[in-house]
C-alpha atoms as a PDB file:
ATOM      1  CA  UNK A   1      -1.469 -61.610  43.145  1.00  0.00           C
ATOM      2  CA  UNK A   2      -5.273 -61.102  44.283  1.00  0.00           C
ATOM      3  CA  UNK A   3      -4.170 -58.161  46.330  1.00  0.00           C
ATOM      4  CA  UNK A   4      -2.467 -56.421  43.501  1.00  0.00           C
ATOM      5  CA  UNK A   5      -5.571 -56.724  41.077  1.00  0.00           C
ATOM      6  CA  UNK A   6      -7.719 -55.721  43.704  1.00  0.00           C
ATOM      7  CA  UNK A   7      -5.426 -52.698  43.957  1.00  0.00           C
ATOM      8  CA  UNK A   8      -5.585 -51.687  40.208  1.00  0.00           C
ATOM      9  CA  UNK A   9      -8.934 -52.166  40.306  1.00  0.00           C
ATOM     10  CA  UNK A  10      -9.622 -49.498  43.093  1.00  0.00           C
ATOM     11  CA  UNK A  11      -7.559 -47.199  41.027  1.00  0.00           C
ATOM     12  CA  UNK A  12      -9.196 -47.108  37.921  1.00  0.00           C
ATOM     13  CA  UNK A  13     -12.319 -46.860  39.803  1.00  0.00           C
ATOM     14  CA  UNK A  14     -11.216 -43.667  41.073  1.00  0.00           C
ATOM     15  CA  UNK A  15     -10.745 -42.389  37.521  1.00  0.00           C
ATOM     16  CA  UNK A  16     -13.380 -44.490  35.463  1.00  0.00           C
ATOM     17  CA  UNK A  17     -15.736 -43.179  35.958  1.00  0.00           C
ATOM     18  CA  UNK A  18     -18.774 -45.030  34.405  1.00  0.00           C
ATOM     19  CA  UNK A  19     -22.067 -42.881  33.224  1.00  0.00           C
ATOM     20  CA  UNK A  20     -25.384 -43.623  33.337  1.00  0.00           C
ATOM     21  CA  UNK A  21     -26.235 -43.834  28.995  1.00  0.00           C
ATOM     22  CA  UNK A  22     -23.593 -46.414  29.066  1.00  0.00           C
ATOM     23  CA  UNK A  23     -20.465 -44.584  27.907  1.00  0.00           C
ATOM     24  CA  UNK A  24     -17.622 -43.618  30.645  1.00  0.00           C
ATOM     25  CA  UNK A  25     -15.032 -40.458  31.301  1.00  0.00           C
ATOM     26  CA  UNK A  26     -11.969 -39.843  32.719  1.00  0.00           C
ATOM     27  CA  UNK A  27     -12.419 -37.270  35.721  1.00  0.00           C
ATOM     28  CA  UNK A  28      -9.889 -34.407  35.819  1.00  0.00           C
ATOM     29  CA  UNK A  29      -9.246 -32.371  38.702  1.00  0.00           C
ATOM     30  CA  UNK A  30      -9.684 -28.254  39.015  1.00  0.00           C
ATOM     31  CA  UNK A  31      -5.865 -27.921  38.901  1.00  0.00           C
ATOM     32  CA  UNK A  32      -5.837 -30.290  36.301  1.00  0.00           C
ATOM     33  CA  UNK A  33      -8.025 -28.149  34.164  1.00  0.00           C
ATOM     34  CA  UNK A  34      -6.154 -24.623  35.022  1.00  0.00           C
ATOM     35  CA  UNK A  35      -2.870 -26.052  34.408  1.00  0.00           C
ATOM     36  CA  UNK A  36      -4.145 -26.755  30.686  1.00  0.00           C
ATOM     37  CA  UNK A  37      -5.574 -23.529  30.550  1.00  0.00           C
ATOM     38  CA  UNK A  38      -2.491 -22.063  31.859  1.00  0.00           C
ATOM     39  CA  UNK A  39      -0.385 -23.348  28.847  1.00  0.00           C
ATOM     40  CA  UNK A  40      -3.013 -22.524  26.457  1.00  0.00           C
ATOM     41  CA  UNK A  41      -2.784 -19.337  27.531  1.00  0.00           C
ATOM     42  CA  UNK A  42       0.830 -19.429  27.295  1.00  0.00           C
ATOM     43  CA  UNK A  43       1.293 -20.352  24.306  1.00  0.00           C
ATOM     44  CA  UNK A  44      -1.028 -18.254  22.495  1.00  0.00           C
ATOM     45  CA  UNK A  45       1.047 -15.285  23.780  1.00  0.00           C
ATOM     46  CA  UNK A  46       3.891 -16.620  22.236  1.00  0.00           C
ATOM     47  CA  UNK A  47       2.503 -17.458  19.383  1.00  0.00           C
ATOM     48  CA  UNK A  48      -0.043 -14.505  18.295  1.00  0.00           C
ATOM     49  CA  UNK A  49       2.172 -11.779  17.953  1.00  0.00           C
ATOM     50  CA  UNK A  50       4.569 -14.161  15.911  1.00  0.00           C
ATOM     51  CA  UNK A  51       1.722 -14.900  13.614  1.00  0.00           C
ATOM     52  CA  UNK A  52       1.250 -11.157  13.328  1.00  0.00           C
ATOM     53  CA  UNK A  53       4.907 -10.326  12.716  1.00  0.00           C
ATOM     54  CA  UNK A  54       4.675 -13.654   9.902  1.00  0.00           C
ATOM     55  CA  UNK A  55       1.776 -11.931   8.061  1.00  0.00           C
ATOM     56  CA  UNK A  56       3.536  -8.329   8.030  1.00  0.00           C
ATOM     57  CA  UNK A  57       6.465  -9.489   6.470  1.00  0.00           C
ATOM     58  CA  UNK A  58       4.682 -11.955   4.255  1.00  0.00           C
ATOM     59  CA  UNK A  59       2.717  -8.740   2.878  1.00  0.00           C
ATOM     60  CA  UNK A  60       5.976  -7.098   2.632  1.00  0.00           C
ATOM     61  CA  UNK A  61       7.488 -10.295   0.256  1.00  0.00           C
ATOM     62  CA  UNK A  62       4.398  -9.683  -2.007  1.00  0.00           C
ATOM     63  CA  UNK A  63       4.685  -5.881  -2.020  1.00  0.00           C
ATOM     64  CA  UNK A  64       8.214  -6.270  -3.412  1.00  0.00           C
ATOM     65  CA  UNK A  65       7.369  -8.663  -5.870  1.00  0.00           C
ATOM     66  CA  UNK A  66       4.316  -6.428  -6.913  1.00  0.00           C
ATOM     67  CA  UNK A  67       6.285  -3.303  -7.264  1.00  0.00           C
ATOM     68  CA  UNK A  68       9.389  -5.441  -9.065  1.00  0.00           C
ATOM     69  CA  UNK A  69       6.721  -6.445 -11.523  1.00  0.00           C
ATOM     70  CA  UNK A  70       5.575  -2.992 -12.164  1.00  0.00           C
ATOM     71  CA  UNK A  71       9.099  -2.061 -12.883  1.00  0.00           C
ATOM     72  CA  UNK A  72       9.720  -5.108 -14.896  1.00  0.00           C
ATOM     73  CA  UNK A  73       6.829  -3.880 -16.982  1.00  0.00           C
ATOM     74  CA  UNK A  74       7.259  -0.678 -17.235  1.00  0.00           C
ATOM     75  CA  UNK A  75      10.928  -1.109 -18.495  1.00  0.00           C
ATOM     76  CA  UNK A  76       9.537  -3.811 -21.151  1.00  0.00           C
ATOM     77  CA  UNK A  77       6.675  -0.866 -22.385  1.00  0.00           C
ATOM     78  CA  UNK A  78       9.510   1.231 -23.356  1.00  0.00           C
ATOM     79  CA  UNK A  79      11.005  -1.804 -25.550  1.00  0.00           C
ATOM     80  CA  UNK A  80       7.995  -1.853 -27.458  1.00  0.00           C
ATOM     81  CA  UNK A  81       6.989   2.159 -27.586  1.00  0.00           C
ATOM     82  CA  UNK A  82      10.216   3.861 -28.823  1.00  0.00           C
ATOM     83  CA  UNK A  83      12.216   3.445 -25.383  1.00  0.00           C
ATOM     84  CA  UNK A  84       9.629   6.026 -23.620  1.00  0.00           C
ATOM     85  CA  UNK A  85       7.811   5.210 -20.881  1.00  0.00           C
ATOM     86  CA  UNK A  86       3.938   5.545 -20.360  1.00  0.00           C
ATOM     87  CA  UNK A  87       2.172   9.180 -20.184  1.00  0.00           C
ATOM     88  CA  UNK A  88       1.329   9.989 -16.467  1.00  0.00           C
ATOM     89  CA  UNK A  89      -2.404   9.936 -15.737  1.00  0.00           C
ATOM     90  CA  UNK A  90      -2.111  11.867 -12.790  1.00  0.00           C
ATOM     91  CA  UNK A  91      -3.396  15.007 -14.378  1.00  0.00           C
ATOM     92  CA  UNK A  92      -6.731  17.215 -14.212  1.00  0.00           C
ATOM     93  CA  UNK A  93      -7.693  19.241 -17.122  1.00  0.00           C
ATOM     94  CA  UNK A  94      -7.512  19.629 -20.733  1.00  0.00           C
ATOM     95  CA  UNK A  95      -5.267  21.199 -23.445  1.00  0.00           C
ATOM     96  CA  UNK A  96      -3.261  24.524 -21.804  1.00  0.00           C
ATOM     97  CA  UNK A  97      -5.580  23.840 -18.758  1.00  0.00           C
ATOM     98  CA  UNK A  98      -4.391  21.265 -16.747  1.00  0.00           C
ATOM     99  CA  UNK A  99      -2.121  20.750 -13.794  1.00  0.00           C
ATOM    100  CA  UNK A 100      -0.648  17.813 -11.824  1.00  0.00           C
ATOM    101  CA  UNK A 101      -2.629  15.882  -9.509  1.00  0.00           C
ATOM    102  CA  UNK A 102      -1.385  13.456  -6.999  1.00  0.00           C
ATOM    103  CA  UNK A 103       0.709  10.362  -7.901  1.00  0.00           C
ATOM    104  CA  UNK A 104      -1.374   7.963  -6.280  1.00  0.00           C
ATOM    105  CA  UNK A 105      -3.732   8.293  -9.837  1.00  0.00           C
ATOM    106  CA  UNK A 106      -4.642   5.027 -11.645  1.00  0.00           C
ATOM    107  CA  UNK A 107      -6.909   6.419 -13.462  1.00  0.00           C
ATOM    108  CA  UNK A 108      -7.227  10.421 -14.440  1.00  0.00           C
ATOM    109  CA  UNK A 109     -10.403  12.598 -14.106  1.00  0.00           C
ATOM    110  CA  UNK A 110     -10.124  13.610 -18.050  1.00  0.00           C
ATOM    111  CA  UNK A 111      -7.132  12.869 -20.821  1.00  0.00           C
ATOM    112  CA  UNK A 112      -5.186  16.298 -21.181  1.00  0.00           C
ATOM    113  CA  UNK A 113      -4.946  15.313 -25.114  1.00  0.00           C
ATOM    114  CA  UNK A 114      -7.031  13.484 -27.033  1.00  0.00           C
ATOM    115  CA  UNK A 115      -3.708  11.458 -27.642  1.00  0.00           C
ATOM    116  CA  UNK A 116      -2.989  10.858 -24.275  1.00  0.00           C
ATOM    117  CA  UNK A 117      -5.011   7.988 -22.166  1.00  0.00           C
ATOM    118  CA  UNK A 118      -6.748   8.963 -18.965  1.00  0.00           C
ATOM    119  CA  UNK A 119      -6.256   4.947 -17.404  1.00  0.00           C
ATOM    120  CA  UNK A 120      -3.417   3.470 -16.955  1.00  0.00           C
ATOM    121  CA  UNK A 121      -4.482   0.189 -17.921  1.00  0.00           C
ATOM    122  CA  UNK A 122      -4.600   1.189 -21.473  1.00  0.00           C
ATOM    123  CA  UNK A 123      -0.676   1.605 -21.347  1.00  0.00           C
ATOM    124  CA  UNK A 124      -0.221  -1.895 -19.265  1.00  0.00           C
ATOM    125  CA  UNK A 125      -2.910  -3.780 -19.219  1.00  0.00           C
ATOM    126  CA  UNK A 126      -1.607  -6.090 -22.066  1.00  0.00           C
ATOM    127  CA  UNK A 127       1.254  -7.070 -19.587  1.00  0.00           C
ATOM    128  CA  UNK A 128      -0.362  -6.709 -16.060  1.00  0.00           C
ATOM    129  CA  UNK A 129      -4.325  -8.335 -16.250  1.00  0.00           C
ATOM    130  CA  UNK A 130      -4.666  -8.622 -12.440  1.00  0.00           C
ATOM    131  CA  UNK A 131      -5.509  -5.266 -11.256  1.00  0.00           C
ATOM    132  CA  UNK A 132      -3.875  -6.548  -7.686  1.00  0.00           C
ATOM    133  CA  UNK A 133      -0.453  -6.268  -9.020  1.00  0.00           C
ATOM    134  CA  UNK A 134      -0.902  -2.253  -8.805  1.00  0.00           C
ATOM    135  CA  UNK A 135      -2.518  -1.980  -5.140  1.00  0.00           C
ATOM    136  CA  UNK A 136      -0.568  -2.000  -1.936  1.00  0.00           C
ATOM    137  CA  UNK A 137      -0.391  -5.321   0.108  1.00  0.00           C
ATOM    138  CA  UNK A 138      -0.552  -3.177   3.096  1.00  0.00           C
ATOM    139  CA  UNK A 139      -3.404  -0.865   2.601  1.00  0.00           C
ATOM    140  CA  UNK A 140      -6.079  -1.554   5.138  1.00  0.00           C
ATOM    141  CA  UNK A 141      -8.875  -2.338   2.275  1.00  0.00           C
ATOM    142  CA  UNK A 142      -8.789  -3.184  -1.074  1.00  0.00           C
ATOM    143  CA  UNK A 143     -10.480  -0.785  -3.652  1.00  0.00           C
ATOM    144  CA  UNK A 144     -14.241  -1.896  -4.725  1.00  0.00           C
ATOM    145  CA  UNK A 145     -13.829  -1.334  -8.413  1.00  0.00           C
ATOM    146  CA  UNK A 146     -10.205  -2.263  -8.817  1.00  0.00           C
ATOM    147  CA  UNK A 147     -10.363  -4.629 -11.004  1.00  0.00           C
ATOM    148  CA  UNK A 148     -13.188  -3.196 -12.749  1.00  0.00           C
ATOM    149  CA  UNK A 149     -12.233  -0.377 -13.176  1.00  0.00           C
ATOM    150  CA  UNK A 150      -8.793  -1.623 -14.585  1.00  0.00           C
ATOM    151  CA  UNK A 151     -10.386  -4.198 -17.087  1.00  0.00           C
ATOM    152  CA  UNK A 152     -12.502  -0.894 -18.197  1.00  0.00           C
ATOM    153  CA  UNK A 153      -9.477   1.293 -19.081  1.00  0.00           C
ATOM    154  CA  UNK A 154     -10.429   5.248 -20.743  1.00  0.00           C
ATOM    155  CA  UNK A 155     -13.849   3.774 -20.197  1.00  0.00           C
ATOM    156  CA  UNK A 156     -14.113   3.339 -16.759  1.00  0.00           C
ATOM    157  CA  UNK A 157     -17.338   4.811 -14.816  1.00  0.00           C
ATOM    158  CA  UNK A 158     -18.410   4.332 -11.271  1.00  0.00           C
ATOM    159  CA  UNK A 159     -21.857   2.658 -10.829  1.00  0.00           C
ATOM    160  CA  UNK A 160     -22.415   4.189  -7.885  1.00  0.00           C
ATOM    161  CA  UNK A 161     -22.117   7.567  -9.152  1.00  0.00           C
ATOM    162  CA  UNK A 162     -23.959  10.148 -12.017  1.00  0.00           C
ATOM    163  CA  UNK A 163     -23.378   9.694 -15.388  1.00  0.00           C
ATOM    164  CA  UNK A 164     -19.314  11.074 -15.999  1.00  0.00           C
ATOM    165  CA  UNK A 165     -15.958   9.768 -16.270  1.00  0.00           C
ATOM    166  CA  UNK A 166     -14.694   8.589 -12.406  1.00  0.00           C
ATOM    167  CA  UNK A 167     -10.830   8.548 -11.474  1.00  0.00           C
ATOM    168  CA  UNK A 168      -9.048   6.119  -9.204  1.00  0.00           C
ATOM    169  CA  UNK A 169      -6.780   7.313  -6.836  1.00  0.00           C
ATOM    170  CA  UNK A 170      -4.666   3.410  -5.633  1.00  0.00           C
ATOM    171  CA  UNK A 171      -1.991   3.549  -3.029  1.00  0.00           C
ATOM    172  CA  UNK A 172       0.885   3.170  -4.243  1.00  0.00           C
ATOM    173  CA  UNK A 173       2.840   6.439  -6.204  1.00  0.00           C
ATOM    174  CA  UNK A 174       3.558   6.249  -9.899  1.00  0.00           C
ATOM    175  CA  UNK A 175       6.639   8.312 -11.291  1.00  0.00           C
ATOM    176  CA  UNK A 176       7.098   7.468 -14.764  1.00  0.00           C
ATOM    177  CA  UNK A 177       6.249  10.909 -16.627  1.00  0.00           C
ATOM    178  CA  UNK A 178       5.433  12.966 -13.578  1.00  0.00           C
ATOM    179  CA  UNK A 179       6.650  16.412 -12.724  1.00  0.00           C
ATOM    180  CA  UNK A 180       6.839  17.320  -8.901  1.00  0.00           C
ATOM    181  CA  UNK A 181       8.384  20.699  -6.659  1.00  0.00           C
ATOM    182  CA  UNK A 182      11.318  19.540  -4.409  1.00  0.00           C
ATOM    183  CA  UNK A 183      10.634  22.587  -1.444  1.00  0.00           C
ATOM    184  CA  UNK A 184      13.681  21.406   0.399  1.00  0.00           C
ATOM    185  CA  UNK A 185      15.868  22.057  -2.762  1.00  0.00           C
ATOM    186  CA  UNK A 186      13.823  24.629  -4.497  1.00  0.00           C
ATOM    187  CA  UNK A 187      13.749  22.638  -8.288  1.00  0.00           C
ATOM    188  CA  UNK A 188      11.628  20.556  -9.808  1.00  0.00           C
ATOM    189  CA  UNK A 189      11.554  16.860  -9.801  1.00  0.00           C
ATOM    190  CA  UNK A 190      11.314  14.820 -13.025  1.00  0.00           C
ATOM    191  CA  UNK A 191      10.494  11.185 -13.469  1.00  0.00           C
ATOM    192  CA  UNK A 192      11.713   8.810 -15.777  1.00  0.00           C
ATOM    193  CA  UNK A 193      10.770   9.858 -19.499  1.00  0.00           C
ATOM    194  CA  UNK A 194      12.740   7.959 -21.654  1.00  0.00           C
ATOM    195  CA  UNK A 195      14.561   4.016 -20.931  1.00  0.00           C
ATOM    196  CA  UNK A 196      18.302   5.579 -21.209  1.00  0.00           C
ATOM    197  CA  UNK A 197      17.141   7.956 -18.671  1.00  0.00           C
ATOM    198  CA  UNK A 198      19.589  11.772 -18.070  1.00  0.00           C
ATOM    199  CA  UNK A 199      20.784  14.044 -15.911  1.00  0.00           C
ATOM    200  CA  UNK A 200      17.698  15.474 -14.609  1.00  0.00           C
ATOM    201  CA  UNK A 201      15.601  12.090 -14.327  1.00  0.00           C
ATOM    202  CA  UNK A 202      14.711  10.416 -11.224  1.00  0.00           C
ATOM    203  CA  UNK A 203      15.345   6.355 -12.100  1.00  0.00           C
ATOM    204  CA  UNK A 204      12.344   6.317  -9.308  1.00  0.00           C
ATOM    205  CA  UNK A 205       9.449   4.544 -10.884  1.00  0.00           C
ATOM    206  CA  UNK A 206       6.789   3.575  -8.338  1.00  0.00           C
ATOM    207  CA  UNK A 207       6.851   3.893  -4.374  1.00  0.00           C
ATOM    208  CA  UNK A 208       4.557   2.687  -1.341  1.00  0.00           C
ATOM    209  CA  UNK A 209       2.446   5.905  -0.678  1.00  0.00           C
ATOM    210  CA  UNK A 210       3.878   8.107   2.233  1.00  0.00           C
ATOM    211  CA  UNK A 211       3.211  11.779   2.987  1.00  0.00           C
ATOM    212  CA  UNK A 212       1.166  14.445   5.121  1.00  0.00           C
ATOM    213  CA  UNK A 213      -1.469  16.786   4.848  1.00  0.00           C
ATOM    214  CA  UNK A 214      -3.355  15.047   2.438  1.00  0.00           C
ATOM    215  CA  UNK A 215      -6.917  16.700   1.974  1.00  0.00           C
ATOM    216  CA  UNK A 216      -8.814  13.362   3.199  1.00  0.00           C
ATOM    217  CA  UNK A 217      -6.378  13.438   6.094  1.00  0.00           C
ATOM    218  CA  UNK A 218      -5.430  16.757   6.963  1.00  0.00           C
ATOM    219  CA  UNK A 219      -2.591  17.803   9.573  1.00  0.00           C
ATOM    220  CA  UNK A 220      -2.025  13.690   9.611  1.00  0.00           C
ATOM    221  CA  UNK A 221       0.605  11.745   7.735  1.00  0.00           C
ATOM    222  CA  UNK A 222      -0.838   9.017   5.651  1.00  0.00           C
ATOM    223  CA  UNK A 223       0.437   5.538   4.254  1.00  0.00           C
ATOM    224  CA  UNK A 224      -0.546   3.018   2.238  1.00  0.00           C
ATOM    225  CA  UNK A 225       1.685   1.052   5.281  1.00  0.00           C
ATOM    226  CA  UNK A 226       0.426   0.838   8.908  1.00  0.00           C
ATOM    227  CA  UNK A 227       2.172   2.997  10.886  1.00  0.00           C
ATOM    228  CA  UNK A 228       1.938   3.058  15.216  1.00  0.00           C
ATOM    229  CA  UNK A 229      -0.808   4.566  16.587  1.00  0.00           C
ATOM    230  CA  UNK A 230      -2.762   5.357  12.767  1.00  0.00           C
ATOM    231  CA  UNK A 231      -6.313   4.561  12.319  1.00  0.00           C
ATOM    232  CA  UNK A 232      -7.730   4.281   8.903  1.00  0.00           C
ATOM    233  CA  UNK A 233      -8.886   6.738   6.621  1.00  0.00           C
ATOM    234  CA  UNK A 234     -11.697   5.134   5.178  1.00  0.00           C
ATOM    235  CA  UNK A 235     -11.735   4.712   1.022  1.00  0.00           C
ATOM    236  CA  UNK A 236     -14.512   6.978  -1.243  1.00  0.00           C
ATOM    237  CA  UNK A 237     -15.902   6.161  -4.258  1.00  0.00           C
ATOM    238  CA  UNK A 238     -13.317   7.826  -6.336  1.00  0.00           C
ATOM    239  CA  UNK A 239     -10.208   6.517  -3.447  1.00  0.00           C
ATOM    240  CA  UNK A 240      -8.613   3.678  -1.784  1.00  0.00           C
ATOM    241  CA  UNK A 241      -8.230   3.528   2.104  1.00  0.00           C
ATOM    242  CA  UNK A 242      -5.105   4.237   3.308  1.00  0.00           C
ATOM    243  CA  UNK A 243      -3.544   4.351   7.105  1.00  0.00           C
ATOM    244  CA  UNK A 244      -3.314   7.964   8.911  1.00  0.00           C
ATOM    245  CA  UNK A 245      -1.727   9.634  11.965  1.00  0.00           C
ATOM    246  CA  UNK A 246      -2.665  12.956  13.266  1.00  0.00           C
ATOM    247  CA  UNK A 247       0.665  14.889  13.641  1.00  0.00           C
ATOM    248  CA  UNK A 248       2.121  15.123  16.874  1.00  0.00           C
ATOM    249  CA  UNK A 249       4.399  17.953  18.203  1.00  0.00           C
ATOM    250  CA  UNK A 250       7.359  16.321  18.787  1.00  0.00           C
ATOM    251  CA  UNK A 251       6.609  13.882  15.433  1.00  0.00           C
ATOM    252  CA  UNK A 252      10.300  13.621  13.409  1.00  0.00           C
ATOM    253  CA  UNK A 253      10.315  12.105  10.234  1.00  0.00           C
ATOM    254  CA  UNK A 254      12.827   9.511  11.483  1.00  0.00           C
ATOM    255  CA  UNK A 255      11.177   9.105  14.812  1.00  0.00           C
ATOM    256  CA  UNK A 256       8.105   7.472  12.737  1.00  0.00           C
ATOM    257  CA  UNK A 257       8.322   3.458  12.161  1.00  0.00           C
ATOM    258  CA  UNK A 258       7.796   2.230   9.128  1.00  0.00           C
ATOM    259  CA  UNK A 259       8.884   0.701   6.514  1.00  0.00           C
ATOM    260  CA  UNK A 260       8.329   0.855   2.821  1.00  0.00           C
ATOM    261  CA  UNK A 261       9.080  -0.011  -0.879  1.00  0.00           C
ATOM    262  CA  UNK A 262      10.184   1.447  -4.253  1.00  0.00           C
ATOM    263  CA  UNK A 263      11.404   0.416  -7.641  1.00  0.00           C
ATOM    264  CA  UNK A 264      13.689   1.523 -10.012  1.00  0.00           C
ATOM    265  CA  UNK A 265      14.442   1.999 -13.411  1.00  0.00           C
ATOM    266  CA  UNK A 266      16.957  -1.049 -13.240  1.00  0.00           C
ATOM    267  CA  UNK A 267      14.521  -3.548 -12.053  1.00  0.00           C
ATOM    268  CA  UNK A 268      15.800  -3.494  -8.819  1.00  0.00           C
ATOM    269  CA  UNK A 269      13.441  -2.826  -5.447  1.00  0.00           C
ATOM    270  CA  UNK A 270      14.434  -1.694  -2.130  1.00  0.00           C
ATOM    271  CA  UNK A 271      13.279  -0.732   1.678  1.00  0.00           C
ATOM    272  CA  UNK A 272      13.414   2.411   3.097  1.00  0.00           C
ATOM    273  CA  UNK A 273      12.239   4.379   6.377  1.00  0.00           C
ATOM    274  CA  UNK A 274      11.169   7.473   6.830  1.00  0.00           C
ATOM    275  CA  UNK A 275      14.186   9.134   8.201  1.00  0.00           C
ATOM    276  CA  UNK A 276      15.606   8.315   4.939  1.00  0.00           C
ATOM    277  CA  UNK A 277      13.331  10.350   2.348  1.00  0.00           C
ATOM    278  CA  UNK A 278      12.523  14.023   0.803  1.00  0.00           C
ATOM    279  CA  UNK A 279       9.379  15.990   0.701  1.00  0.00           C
ATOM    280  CA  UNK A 280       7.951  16.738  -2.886  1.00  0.00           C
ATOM    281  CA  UNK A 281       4.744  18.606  -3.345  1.00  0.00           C
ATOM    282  CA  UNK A 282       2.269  18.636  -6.406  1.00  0.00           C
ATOM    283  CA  UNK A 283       2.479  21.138  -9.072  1.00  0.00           C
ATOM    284  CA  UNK A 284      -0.565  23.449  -8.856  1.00  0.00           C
ATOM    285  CA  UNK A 285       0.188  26.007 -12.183  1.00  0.00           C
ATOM    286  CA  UNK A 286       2.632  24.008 -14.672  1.00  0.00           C
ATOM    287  CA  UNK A 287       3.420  27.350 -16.536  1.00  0.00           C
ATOM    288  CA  UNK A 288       5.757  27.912 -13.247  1.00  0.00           C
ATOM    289  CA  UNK A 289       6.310  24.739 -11.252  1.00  0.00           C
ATOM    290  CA  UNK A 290       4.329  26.492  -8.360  1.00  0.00           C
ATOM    291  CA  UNK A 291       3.072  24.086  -5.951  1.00  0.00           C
ATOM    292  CA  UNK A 292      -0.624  23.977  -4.254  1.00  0.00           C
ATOM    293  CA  UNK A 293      -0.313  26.007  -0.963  1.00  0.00           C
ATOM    294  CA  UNK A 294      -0.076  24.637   2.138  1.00  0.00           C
ATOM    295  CA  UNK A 295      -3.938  23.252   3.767  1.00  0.00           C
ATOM    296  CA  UNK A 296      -4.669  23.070  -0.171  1.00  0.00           C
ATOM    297  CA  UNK A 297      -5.072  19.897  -2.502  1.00  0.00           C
ATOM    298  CA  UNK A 298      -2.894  16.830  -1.494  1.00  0.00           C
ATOM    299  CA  UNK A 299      -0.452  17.569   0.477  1.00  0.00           C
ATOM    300  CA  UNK A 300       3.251  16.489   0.826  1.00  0.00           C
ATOM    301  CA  UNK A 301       4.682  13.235  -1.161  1.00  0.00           C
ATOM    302  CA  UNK A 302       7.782  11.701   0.599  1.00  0.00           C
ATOM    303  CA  UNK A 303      10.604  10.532  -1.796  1.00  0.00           C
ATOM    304  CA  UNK A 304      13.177   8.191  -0.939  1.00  0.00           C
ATOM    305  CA  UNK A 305      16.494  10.124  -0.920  1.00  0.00           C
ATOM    306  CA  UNK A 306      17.970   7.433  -3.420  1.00  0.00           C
ATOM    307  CA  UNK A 307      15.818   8.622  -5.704  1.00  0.00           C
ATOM    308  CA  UNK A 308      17.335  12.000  -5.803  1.00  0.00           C
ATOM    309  CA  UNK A 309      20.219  11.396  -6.501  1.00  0.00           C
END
């Protein structure tokens, strides 16, 4: 019995290890310590990119639900204003003199009518307060005045600028009352105009921003998504930020990963790539549907193909 204790005892004295201020430590061993940083190591590879595929797709949840309550909304507007849906604010000019301007537009640079609203808050506001609901989850940076400028309607002006009327350019695309050129098919494309819809309207009512040539980001395609290999091109005081990738020469539309939302006139919201969409370019003169030239303006607007048809 003596023998044993006085065994245990030499143990723990090689482990014990008692310090001078009173208190003791264990003692661990140079392997000991690399094993544990071994695993560490280990498991944060595992366990990073998981994280990062967790917050993608958790953006991705709220981007649905975002653009499924735009659509929600938008359907209800026309309910209460004589089944037509809001006035596009994606317009520069006045009376005769205007012309289209890109999608992206939250609020316009001037009201072509004097009965016509140059924000779009002033048509939904009442049923969408948080400004949040109309940005893209997966835009690299959040507009400065977004909310602001949302809250402030027709009246919205930049601090940071002179003394005039400011636009806001978001990132997602807004359909409802827009004209566009279809190149590939040589016709025009019409959003929705009225709740029972036709013939020639698109049932497309807002989209995750995709396209190329954009004049902040020329030769590039640019999304409000991240797409491989982009960096960011950096918001202004009249834009948002958005993700760009200077075109390559062997770049295919399909070839390009990414994947992105739009809603519909029937509530409904779905995924697409970008193999499965159609080039539409803004109207420069609306007397003949031509578009801005090519190197001109903002560039090329990818549809989803579903919303052609």
């Amino acid at each position: 019995m003596g023998n044993d204790w006085q065994g245990g005892a030499t143990i723990l004295r090689r482990k014990y290890k008692p310090v001078q201020d009173g208190c003791s430590l264990w003692g661990f061993t140079i392997i000991e310590l690399l094993v544990v940083v071994a695993v560490i190591s280990l498991l944060s590879a595992i366990l990073v990119p998981s994280m990062a595929r967790i917050k993608r797709l958790a953006r991705r949840v709220v981007n649905s639900a975002n653009q499924k309550q735009i659509t929600n909304t938008a359907v209800l507007f026309t309910l209460d204003n004589d089944n037509r849906y809001p006035e596009s604010v994606a317009t520069i000019g006045f009376g005769f003199n205007w012309n289209w301007q890109e999608p992206m537009m939250l609020t316009g640079y001037r009201a072509r009518s004097p009965r016509l609203h140059r924000s779009m808050s002033e048509y939904l506001q009442p049923y969408i307060p948080d400004a949040d609901i109309m940005y893209c989850t997966g835009s690299p940076a959040k507009y400065r005045y977004l909310q602001a400028a949302w809250d402030a309607g027709d009246e919205w002006d930049n601090p940071d600028t002179g003394p005039v009327g400011d636009p806001v350019s978001g990132t997602y695309c807004f359909y409802w009352n827009y004209t566009g050129y279809l190149p590939g098919r040589t016709r025009l494309f019409y959003g929705p105009r009225t709740g029972d819809g036709g013939r020639t309207q698109s049932k497309l009512l807002v989209s995750d921003y995709f396209g190329f040539d954009h004049h902040r980001s020329r030769n590039a395609f640019g999304s409000c998504e991240k797409l491989k290999g982009a960096s960011i091109t950096r918001g202004t005081l009249l834009s948002s930020a958005y993700w760009s990738r200077s075109r390559r020469i062997d770049d295919m539309l399909a070839s390009i990963e990414i994947k992105l939302n739009a809603g519909y006139t029937d509530g409904h919201v779905e995924s697409y790539s970008a193999g499965d969409v159609e080039s539409m370019k803004v109207i420069w003169k609306i007397s003949t549907g031509e578009p801005y030239p090519e190197g001109i303006g903002p560039g090329r607007f990818y549809l989803p193909i579903n919303a052609l048809h």
